[in-house]
Protein backbone atom coordinates (compact mmCIF):
# COMPACT_ATOMS: atom_id res chain seq x y z
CA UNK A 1 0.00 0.00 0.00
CA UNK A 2 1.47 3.53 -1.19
CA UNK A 3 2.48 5.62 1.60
CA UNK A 4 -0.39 8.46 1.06
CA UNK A 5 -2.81 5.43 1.23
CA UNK A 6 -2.13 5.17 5.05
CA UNK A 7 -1.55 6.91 8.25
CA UNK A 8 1.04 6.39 11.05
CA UNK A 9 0.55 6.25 14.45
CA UNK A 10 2.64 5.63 17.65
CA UNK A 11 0.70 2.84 20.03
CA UNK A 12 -0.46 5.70 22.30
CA UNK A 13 -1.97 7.72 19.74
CA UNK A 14 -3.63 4.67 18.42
CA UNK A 15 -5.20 4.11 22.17
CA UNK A 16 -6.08 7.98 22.82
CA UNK A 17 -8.60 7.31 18.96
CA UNK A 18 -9.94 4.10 20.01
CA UNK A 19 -11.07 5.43 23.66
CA UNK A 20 -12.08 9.05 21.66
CA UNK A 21 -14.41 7.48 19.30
CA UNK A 22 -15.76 4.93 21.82
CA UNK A 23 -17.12 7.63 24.43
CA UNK A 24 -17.82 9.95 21.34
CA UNK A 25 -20.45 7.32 20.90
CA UNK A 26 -21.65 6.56 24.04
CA UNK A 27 -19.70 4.16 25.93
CA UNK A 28 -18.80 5.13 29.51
CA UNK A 29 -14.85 6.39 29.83
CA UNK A 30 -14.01 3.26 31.85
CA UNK A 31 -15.27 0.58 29.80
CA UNK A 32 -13.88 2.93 26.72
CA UNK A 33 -10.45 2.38 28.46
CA UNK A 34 -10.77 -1.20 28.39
CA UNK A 35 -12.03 -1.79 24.85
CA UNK A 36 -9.13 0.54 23.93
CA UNK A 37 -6.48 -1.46 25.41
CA UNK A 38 -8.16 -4.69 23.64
CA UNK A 39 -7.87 -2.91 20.27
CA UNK A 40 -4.51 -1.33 20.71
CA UNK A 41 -3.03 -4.49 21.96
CA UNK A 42 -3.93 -5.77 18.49
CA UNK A 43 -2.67 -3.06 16.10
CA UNK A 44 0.76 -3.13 18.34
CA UNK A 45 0.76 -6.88 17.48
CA UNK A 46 -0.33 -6.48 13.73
CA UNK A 47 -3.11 -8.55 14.29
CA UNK A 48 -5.47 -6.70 12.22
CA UNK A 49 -8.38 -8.56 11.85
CA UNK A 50 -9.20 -7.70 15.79
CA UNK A 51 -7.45 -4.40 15.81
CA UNK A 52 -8.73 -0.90 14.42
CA UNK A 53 -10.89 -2.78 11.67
CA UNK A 54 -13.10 -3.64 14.35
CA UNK A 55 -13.57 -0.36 15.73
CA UNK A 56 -16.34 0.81 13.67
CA UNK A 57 -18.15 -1.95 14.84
CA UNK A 58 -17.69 -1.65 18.14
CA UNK A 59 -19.05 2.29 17.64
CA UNK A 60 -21.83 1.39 15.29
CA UNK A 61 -23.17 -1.09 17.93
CA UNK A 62 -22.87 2.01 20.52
CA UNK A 63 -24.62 4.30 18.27
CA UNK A 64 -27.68 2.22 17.37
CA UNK A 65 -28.18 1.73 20.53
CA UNK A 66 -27.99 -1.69 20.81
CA UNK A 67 -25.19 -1.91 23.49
CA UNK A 68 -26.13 0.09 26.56
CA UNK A 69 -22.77 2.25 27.21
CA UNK A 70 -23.47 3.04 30.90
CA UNK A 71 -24.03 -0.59 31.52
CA UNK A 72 -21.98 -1.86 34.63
CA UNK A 73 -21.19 -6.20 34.43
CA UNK A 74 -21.91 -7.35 37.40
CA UNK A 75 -19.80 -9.86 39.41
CA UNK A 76 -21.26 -12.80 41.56
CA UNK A 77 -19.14 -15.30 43.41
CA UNK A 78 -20.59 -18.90 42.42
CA UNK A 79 -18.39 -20.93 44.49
CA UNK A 80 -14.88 -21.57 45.89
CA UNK A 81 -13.76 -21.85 42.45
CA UNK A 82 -16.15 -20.25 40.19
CA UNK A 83 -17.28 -16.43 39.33
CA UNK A 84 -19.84 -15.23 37.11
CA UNK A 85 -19.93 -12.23 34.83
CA UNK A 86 -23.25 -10.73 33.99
CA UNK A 87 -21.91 -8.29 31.42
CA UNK A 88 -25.53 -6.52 31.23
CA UNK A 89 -25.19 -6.41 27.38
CA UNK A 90 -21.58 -4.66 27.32
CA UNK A 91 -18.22 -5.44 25.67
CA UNK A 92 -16.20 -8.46 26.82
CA UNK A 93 -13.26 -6.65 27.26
CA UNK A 94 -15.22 -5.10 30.24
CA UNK A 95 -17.16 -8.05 31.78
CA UNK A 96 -13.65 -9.49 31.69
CA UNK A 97 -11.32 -6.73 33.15
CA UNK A 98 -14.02 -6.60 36.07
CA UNK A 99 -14.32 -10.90 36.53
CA UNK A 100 -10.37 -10.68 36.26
CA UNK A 101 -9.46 -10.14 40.44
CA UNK A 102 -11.72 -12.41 41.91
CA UNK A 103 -10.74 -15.07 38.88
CA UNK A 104 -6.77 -14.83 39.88
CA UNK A 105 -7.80 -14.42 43.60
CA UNK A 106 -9.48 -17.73 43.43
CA UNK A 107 -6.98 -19.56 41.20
CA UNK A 108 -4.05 -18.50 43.69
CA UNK A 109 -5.83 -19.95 46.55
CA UNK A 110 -7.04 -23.24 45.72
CA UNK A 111 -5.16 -24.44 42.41
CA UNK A 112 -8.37 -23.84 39.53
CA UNK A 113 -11.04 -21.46 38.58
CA UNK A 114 -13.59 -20.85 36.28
CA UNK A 115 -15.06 -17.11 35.18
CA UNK A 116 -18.25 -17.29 33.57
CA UNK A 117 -19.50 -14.42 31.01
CA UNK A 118 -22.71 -14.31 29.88
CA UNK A 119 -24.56 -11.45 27.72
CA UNK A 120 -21.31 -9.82 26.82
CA UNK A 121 -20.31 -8.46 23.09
CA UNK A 122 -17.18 -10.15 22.31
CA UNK A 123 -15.23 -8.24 19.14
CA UNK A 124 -11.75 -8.89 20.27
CA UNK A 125 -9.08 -11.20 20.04
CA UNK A 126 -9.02 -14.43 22.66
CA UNK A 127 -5.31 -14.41 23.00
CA UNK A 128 -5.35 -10.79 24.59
CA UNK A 129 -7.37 -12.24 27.89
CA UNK A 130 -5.19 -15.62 27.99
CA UNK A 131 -2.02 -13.13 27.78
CA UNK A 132 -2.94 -11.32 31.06
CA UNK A 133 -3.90 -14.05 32.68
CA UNK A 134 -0.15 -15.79 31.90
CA UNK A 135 1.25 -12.06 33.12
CA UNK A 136 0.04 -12.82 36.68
CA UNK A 137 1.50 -16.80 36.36
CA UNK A 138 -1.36 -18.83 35.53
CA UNK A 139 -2.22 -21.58 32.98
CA UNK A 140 -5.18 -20.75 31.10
CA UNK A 141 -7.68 -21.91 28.78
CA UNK A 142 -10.32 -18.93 27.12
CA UNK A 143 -13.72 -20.07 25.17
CA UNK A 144 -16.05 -18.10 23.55
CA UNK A 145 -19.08 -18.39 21.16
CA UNK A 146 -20.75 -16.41 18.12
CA UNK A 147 -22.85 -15.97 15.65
CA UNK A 148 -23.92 -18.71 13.51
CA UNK A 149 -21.01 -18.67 10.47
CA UNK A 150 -19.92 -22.24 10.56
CA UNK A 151 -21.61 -25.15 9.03
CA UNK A 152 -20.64 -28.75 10.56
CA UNK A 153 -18.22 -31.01 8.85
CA UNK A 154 -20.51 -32.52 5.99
CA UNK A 155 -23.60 -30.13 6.23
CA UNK A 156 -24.32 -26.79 4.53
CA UNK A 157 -26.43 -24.81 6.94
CA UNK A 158 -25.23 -22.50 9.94
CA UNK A 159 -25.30 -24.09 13.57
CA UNK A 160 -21.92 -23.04 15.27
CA UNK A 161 -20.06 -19.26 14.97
CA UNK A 162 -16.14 -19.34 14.15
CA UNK A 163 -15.94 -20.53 18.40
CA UNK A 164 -12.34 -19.90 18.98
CA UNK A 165 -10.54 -20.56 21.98
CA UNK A 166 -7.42 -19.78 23.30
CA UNK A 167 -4.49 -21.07 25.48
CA UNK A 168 -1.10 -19.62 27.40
CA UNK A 169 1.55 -21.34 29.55
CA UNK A 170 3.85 -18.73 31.80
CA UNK A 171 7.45 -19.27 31.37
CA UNK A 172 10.25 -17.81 33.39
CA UNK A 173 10.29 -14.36 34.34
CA UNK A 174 12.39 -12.83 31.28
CA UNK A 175 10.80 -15.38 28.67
CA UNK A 176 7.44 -14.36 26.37
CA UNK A 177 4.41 -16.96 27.55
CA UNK A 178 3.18 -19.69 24.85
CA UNK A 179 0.00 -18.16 23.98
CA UNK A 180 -2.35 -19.49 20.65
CA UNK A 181 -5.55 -18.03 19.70
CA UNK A 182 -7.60 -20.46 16.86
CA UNK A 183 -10.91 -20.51 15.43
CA UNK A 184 -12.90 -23.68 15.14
CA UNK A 185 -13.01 -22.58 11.27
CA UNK A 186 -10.39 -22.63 8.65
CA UNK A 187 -10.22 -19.06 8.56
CA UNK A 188 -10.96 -16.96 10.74
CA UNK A 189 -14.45 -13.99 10.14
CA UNK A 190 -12.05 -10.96 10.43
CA UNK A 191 -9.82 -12.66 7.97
CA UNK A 192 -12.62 -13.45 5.46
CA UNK A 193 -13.33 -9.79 5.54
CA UNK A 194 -9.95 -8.50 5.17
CA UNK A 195 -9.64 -10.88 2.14
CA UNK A 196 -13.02 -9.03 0.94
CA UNK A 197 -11.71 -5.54 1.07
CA UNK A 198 -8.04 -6.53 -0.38
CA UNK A 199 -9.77 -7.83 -3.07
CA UNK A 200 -8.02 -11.52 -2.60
CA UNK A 201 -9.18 -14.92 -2.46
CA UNK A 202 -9.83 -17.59 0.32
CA UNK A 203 -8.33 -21.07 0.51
CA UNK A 204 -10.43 -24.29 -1.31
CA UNK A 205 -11.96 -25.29 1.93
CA UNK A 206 -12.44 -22.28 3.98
CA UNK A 207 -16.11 -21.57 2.96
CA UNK A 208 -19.39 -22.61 0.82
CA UNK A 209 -21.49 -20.74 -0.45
CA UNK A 210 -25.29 -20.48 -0.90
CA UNK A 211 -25.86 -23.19 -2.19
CA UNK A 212 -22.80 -25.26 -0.82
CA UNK A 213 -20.61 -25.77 -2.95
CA UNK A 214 -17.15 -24.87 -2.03
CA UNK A 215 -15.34 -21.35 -3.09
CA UNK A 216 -13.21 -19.46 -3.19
CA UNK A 217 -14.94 -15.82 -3.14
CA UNK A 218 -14.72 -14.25 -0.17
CA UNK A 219 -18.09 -12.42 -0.93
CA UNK A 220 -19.80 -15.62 -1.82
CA UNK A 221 -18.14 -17.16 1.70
CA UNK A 222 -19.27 -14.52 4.03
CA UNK A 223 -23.02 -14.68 2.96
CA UNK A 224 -22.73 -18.44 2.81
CA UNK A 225 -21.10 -20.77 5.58
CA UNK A 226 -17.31 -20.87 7.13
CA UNK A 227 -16.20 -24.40 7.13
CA UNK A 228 -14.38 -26.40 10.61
CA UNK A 229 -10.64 -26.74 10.23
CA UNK A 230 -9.88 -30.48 9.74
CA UNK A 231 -13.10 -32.10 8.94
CA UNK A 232 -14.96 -33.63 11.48
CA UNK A 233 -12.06 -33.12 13.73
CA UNK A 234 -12.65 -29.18 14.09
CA UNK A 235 -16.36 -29.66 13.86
CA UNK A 236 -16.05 -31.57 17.20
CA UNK A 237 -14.13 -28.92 18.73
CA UNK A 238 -16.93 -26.13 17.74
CA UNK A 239 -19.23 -28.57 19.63
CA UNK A 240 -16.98 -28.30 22.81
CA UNK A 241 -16.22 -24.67 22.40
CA UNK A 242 -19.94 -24.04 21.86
CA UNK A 243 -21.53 -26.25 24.60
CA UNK A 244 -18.59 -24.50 27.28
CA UNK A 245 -18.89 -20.86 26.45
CA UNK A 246 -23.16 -20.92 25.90
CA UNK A 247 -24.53 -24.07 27.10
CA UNK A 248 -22.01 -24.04 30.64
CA UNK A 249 -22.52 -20.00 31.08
CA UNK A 250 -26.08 -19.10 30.47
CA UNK A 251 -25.19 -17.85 27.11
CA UNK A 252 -27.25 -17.59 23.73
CA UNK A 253 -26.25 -20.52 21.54
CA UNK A 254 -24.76 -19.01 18.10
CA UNK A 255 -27.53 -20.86 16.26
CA UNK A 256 -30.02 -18.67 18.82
CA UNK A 257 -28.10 -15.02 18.95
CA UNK A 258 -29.72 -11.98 17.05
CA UNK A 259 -28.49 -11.40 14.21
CA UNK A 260 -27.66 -7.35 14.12
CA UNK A 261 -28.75 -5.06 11.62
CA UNK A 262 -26.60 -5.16 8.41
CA UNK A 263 -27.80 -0.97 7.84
CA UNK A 264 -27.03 -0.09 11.24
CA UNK A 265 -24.11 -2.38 10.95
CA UNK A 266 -22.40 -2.26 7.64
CA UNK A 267 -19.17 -4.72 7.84
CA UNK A 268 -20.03 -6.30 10.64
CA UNK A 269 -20.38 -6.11 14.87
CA UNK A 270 -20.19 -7.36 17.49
CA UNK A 271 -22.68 -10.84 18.73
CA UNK A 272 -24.13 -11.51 21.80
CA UNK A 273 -22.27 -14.59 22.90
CA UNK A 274 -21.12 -16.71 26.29
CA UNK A 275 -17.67 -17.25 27.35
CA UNK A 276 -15.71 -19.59 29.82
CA UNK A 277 -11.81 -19.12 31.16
CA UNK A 278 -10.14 -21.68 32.81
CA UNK A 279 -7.57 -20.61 35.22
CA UNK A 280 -4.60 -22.72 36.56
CA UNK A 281 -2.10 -22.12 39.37
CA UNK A 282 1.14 -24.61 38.64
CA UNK A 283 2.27 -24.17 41.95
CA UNK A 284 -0.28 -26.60 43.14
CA UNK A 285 1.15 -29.04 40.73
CA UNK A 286 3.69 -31.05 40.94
CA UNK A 287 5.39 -31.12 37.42
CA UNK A 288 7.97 -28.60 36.77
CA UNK A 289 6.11 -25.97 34.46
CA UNK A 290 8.87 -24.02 33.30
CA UNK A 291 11.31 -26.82 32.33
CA UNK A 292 8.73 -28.54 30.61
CA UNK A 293 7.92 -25.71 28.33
CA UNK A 294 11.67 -25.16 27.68
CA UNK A 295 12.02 -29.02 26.27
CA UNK A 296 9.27 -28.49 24.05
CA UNK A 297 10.21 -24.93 22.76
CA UNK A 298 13.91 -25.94 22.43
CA UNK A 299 12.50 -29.21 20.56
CA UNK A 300 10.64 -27.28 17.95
CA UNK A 301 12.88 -24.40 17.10
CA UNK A 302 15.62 -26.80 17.35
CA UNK A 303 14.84 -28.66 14.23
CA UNK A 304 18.03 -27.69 11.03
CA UNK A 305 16.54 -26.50 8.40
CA UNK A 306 12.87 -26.28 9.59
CA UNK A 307 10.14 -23.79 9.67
CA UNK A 308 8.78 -24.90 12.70
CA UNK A 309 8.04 -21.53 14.75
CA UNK A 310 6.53 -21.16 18.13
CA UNK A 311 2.78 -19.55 18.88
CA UNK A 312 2.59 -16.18 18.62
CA UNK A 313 6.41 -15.77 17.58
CA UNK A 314 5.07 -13.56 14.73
CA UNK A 315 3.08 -11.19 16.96
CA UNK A 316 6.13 -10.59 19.66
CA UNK A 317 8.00 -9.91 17.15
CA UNK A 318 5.42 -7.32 14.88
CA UNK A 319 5.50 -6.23 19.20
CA UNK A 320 9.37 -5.18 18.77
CA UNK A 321 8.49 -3.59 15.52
CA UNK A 322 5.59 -0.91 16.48
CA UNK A 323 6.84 -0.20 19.69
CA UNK A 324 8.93 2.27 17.82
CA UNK A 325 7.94 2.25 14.25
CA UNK A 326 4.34 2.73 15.34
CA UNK A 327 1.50 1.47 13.20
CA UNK A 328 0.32 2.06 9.32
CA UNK A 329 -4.04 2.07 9.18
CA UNK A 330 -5.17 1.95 6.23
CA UNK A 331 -6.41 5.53 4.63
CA UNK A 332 -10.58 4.53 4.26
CA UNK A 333 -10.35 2.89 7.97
CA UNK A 334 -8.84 5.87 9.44
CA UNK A 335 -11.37 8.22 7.97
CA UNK A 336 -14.02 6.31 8.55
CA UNK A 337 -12.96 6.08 12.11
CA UNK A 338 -13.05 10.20 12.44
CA UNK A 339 -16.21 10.03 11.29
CA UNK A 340 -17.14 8.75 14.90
CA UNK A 341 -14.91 11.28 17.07
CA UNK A 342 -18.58 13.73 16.95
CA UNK A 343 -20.77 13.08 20.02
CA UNK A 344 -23.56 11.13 19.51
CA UNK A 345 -26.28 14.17 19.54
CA UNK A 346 -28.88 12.22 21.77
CA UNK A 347 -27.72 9.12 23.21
CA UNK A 348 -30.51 6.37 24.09
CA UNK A 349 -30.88 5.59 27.47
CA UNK A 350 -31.08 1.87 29.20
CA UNK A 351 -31.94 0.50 32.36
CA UNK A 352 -30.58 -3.01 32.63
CA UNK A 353 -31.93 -5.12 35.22
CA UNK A 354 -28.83 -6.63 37.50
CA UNK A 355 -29.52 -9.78 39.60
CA UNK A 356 -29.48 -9.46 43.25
């Protein structure tokens, strides 16, 4: 892309739009704060399909007044080892950042614990919430639901959304944590779109369309069904993924969630959706975490000749890049994104109903 054709920003400028826009359009500065860090922690990994490409989304959703931007999640202790999230309709970056305390609290003590999140937005990357949770030295496993996309292995309508999960194992102190972040699908939705506006195809495999045959438009993909990675294999994951993050939490089932409005919500938005995080102390183990993830790293990087890279090698590295390069947005997102720095003129107002 020709240099005129985008616009550089340092990671802090990048924040400061993303939390602009998002209380320009009626989300509370707080929860702003949070969906900003969410977004920025993408664009400073280059992991664009969850980065500023999903901020008009995020802002539409605001705007139509379909997510409630004073909304507060609220946080009930379940158990010794489980905590529930009501989000109360908000973004998941927020039922999250306020489920995260008791969830490490509770994992600390006792070994393993669960947070719940039910009737939260989720629009952001997995591998963000399993990276915090690594930062404060715990094993963790992150599940999450959507909207319909993804037919089964073998059939050609919608039951199960993209339901990615995610996973991260601490390492010593001055080492990055493993940390993978995979959709149940071939490709990924944000992906798919990104391959719309480039103008490029999609892999043989990655979608059907409307009638179910197999392409390889990207158009033709997105308004038919995403396809499981590996067959049945990746199907039977979507089941897990789907039955843990709705069926375990209280959450809408993809096949069940609303679909939004495609005029209020040109490109996409966020879906109502259920999530479930796993959280695991390795102290109360007895296997020795850290040398255990050395032998396997050293055993896959040191393979002669080989391509054989670690998870998320390509992010920490993009990480090394922007910290002082900054990042490149695209010319059409960043204007579109200005376009929602004006106040919304009369913001809707919602009164959620908390449990006791």
């Amino acid at each position: 892309m020709a240099a005129d054709e985008t616009v550089r920003m340092t990671l802090p400028a990048c924040r400061d739009l993303c939390k602009r826009a998002l209380e320009a359009s009626g989300l509370c500065p707080a929860s702003a704060g949070h969906v900003a860090d969410a977004i920025t922690a993408a664009e400073r990994d280059e992991a664009r399909s969850h980065g500023l490409f999903r901020l008009p989304g995020f802002c539409r959703s605001l705007r139509s007044g379909r997510v409630p931007g004073d909304a507060i999640p609220q946080v009930h202790d379940r158990g010794p080892g489980v905590v529930h999230v009501d989000a109360a309709g908000v973004f998941s970056p927020v039922a999250f950042t306020a489920g995260l305390p008791v969830l490490v609290e509770k994992a600390w003590r006792q070994g393993v614990a669960v947070l719940s999140i039910a009737n939260s937005l989720h629009f952001s990357a997995l591998w963000w919430e399993a990276e915090i949770l690594a930062a404060e030295g715990l094993i963790a496993l992150v599940f999450v639901n959507s909207l319909a996309f993804m037919a089964p292995h073998g059939g050609s309508k919608r039951v199960f959304g993209t339901n990615p999960m995610a996973f991260a194992w601490p390492r010593a102190a001055d080492l990055v944590p493993l940390v993978w972040d995979q959709s149940s699908s071939v490709m990924s939705r944000g992906d798919m779109q990104l391959a719309l506006l480039g103008g490029r195809e999609i892999p043989l495999g990655a979608a059907i369309n409307a009638e179910g045959n197999p392409t390889t438009n990207p158009a033709e993909g997105l308004a038919g069904a995403q396809c499981p990675f590996g067959g049945a294999k990746g199907s039977n994951i979507a089941i897990m993924v789907e039955l843990l993050a709705a069926g375990l939490t209280g959450g809408t089932l993809s096949a069940d969630t609303p679909v939004p409005s495609e005029a209020n919500h040109p490109g996409g938005a966020p879906t109502e959706n259920g999530e479930l995080i796993i959280a695991i102390n390795p102290a109360h183990f007895p296997g020795d975490t850290a040398l255990a993830a050395e032998r396997v790293c050293e055993r896959v990087l040191g393979q002669a000749a080989s391509l054989a890279r670690l998870p998320s090698a390509r992010r920490h590295a993009a990480r090394e890049r922007t910290a002082t390069a900054g990042i490149y947005v695209a010319r059409p997102l960043y204007d579109t994104i200005q376009t929602f720095l004006q106040p919304v003129a009369t913001a809707p107002r919602f009164e959620p109903v908390f449990e006791n």
